[in-house]
Protein backbone atom coordinates (compact mmCIF):
# COMPACT_ATOMS: atom_id res chain seq x y z
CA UNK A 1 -4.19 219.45 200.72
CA UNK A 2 -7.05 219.33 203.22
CA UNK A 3 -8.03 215.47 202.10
CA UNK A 4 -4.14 214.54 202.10
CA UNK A 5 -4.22 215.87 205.83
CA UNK A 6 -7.88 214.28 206.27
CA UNK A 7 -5.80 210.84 205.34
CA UNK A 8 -2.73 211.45 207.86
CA UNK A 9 -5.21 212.63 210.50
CA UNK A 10 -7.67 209.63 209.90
CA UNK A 11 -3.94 206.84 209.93
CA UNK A 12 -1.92 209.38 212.87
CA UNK A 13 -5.58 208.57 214.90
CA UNK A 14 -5.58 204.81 215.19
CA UNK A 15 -4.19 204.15 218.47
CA UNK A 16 -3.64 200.51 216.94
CA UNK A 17 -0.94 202.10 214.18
CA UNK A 18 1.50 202.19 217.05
CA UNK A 19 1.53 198.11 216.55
CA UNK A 20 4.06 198.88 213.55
CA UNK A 21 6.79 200.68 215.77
CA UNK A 22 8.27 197.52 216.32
CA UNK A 23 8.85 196.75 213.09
CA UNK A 24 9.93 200.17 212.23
CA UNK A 25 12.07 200.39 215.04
CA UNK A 26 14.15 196.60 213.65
CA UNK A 27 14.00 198.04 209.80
CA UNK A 28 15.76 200.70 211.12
CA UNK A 29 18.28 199.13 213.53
CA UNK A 30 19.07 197.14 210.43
CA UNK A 31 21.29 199.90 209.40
CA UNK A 32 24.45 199.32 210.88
CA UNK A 33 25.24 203.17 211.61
CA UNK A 34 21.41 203.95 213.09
CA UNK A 35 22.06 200.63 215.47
CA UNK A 36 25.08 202.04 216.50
CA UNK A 37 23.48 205.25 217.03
CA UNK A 38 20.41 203.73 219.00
CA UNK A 39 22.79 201.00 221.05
CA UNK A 40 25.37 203.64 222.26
CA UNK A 41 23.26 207.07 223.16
CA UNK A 42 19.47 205.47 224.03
CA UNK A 43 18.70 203.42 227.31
CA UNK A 44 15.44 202.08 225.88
CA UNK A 45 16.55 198.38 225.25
CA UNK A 46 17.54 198.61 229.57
CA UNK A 47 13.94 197.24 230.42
CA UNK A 48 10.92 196.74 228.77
CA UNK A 49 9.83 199.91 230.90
CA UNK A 50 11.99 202.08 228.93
CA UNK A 51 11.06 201.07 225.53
CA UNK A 52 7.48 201.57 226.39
CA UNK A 53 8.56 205.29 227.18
CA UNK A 54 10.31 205.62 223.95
CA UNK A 55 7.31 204.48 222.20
CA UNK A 56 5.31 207.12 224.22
CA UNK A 57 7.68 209.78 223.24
CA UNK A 58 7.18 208.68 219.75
CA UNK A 59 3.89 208.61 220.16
CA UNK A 60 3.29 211.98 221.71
CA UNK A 61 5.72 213.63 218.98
CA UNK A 62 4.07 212.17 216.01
CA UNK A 63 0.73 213.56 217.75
CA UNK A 64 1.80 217.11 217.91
CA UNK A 65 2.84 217.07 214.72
CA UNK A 66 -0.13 215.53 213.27
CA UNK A 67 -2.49 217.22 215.53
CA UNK A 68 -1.09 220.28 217.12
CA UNK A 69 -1.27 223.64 216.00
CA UNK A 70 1.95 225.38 214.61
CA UNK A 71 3.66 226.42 218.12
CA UNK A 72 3.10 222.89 219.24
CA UNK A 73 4.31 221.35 215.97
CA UNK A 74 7.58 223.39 215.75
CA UNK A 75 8.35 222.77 219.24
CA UNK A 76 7.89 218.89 218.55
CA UNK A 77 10.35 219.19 215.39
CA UNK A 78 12.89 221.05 217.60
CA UNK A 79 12.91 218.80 220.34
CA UNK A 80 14.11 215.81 218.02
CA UNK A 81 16.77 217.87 216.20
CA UNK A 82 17.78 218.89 219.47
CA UNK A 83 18.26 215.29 220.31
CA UNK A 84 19.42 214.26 217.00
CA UNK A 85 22.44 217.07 217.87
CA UNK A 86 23.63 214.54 220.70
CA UNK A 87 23.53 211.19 218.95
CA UNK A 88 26.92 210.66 217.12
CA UNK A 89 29.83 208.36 217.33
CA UNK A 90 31.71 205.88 215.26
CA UNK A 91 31.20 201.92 214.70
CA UNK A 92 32.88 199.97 217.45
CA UNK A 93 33.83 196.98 214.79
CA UNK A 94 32.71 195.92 211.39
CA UNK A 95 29.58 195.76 210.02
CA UNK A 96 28.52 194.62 206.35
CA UNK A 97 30.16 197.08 204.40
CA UNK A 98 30.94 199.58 207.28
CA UNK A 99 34.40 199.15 209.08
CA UNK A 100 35.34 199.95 212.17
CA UNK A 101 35.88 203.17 213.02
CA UNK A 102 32.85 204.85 210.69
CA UNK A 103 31.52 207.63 211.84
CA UNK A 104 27.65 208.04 212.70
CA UNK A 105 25.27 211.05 213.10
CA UNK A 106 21.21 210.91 213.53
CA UNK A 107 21.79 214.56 212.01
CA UNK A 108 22.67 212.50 208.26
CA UNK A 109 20.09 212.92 205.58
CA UNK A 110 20.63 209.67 204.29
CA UNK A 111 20.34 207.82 207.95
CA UNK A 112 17.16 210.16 208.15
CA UNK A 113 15.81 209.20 204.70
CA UNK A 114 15.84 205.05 205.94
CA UNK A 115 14.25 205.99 208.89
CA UNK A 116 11.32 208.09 207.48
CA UNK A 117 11.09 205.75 204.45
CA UNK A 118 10.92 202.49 207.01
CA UNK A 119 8.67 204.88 209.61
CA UNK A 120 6.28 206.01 206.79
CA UNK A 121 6.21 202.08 205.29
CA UNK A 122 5.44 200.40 208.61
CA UNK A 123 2.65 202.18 209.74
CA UNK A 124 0.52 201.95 206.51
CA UNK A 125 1.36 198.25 206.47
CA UNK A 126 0.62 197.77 210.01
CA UNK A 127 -2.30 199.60 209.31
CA UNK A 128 -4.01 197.62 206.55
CA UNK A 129 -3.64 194.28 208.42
CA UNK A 130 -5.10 195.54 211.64
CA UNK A 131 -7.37 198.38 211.17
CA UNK A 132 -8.33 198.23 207.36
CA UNK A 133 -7.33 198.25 203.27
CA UNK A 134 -6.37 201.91 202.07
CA UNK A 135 -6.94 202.45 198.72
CA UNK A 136 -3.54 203.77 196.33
CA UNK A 137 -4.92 207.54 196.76
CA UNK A 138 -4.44 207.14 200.13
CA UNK A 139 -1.71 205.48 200.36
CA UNK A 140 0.01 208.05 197.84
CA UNK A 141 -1.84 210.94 200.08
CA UNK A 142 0.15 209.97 203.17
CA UNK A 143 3.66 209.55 201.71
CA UNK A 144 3.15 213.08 200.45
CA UNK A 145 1.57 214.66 203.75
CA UNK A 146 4.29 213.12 205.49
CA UNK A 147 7.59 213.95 203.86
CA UNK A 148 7.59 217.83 204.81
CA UNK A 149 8.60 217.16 208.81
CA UNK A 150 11.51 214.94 208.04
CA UNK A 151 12.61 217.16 205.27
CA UNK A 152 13.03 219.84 208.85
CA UNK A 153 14.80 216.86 211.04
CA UNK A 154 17.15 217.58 208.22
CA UNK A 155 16.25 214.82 205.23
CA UNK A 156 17.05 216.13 201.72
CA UNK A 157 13.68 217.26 200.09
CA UNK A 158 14.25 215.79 196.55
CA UNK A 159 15.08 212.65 198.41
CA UNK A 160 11.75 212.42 199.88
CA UNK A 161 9.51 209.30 198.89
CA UNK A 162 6.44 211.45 197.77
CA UNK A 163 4.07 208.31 196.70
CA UNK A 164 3.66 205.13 197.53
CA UNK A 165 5.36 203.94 194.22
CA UNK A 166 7.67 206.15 195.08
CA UNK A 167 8.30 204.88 198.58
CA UNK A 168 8.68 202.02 197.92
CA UNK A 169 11.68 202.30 195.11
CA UNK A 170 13.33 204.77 197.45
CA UNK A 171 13.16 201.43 199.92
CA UNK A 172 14.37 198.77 197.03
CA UNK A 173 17.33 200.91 196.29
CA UNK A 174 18.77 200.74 199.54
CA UNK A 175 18.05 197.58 200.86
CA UNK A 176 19.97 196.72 196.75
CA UNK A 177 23.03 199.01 197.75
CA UNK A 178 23.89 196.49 200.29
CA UNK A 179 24.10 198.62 203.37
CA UNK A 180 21.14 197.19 204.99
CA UNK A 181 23.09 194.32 207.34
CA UNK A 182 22.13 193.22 210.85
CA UNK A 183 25.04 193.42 213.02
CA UNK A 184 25.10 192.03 216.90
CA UNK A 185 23.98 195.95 218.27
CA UNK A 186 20.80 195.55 216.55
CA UNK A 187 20.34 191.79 217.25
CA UNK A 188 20.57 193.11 220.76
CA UNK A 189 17.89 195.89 220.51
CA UNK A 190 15.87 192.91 219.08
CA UNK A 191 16.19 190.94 221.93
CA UNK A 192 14.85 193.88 223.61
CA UNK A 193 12.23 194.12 221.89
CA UNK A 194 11.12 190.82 221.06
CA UNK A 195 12.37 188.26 223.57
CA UNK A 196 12.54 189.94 226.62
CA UNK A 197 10.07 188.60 229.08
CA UNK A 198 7.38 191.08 230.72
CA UNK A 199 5.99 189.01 233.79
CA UNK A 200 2.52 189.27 235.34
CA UNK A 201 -0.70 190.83 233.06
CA UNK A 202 1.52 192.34 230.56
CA UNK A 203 2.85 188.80 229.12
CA UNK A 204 0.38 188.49 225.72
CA UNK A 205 0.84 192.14 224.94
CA UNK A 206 4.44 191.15 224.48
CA UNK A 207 3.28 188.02 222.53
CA UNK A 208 0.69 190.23 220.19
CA UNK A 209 3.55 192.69 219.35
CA UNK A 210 6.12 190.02 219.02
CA UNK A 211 3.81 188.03 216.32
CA UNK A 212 2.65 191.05 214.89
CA UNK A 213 6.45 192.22 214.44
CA UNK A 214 7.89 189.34 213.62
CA UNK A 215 4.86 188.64 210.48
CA UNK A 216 5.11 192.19 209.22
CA UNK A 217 8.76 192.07 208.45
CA UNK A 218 10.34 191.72 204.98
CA UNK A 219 11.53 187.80 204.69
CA UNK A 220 14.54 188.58 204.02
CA UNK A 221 15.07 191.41 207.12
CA UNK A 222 13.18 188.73 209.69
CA UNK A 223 15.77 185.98 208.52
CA UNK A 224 19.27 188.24 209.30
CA UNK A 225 17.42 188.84 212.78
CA UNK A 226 17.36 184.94 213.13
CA UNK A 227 13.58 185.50 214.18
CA UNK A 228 11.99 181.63 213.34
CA UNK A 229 9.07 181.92 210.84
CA UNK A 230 7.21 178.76 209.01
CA UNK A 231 3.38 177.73 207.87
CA UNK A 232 2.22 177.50 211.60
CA UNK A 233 3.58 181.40 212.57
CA UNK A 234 2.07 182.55 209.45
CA UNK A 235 -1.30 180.91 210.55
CA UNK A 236 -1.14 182.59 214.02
CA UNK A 237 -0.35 185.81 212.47
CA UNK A 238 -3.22 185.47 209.90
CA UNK A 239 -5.34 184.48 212.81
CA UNK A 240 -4.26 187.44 215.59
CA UNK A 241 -4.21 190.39 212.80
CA UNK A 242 -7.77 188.97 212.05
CA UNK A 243 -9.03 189.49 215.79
CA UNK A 244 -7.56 192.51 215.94
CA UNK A 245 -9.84 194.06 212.74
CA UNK A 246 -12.84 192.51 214.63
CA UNK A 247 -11.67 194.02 217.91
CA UNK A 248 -10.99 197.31 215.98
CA UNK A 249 -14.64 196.67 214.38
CA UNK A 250 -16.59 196.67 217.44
CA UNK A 251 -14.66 199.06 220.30
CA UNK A 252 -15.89 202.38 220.93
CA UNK A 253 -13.99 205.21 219.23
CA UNK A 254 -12.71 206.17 222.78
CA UNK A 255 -10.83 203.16 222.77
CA UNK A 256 -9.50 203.28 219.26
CA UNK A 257 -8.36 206.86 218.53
CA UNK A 258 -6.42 209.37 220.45
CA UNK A 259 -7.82 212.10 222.34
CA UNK A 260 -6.36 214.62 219.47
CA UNK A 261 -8.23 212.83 216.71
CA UNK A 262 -11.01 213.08 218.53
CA UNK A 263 -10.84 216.37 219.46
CA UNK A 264 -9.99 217.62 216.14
CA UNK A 265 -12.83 215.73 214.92
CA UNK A 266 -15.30 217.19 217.26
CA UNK A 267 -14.37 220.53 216.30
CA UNK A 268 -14.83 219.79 212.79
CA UNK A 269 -18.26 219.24 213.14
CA UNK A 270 -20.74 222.23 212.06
């Protein structure tokens, strides 16, 4: 168990591995029920100012988690279930095979199982293009280390993608059950995500994440969002992902990994 944790501790660290919640965020919205869910009960697509504080939310939950000690941990765990307790409806109108009228809770297992699965697949992707290659123990290590906090947001444990084999059959069998559509809430929260502009000094972060985002996605995902891809994108992406290893390469570790990874790193030492 302690080198399964060593792997989640060494991923969880890279402050670069937030460049996948993006992607995670429009696998997820995908789902016609979590885009209703996200559209109707979070404010984060208002500005680009509020989706940066939902990503440090995220952020700052997946740290405890990862890094905090139990009291810290449980009270992360509670405070999304807490949430989760708030965010239900119904669909306004039809979407792929959902009709009007359907309800919606972020307190469903299998709504919770797409969003770990996605969450879970998204970082270790992002992670190989911009940081470095993990080998299959790894990969396999992570999926496993992972799986127990979702299981308490409420996913069913012998659901839980446990490998990276695994993961990524649990992913093939929904995206073949037809249920992954992208309806006009979730081409919205792409729009806030992607196109919205962010004026002054903050303009090429929102053209790194937008390239990044756009390049990571599944073809067939990136083409129901309507997001343009062709031989010249794929260059750029090839290209930016590059720089980014090199940058990763080369910065000191205060720049690269979170204040909790180090920490816990410094107190590891004998």
């Amino acid at each position: 168990m302690r080198d399964q944790l060593g792997v989640a501790c060494r991923i969880n660290g890279e402050r670069l591995a937030v460049l996948g919640w993006s992607r995670a965020i429009l696998l997820q919205m995908a789902h016609p029920l979590i885009a209703a869910g996200v559209y109707d009960h979070s404010g984060f697509r208002a500005s680009p100012l509020a989706a940066m504080q939902r990503l440090r939310h995220t952020t700052q939950a997946m740290l405890a988690i990862t890094f905090g000690d139990q009291s810290r941990r449980k009270a992360a765990i509670a405070g999304i279930r807490k949430i989760h307790t708030r965010v239900n409806g119904s669909l306004r109108e039809t979407v792929g095979p959902f009709p009007a009228g359907t309800p919606y809770s972020a307190e469903d297992p299998a709504l919770l199982l797409w969003v770990h699965a996605t969450l879970i697949e998204s970082i270790l992707v992002t992670y190989e293009h911009v940081v470095g290659p993990l080998c299959r123990q790894d990969l396999d290590d992570y999926c496993a280390v992972s799986a127990p906090s979702s299981v308490e947001l409420g996913m069913r444990e012998e659901e839980a993608p446990l490998s990276w084999a695994s993961l990524q059959d649990c992913l093939g069998r929904i995206y073949q059950s037809g249920v992954i559509t992208v309806g006009p809430q979730a081409s919205e929260i792409a729009d806030a995500l992607l196109r919205t502009s962010i004026p002054g000094p903050l303009a090429p972060a929102r053209w790194v994440t937008g390239t990044l985002t756009t390049g990571l996605l599944p073809s067939r995902v990136r083409d129901e969002y309507g997001l343009r891809w062709d031989a010249s994108r794929q260059r750029r992406f090839e290209q930016l992902t590059a720089a980014i290893r090199t940058f990763r390469k080369i910065a000191p570790t205060l720049v690269t990994v979170w204040p909790d990874a180090r920490h816990q790193a410094a107190g590891s030492r004998p």
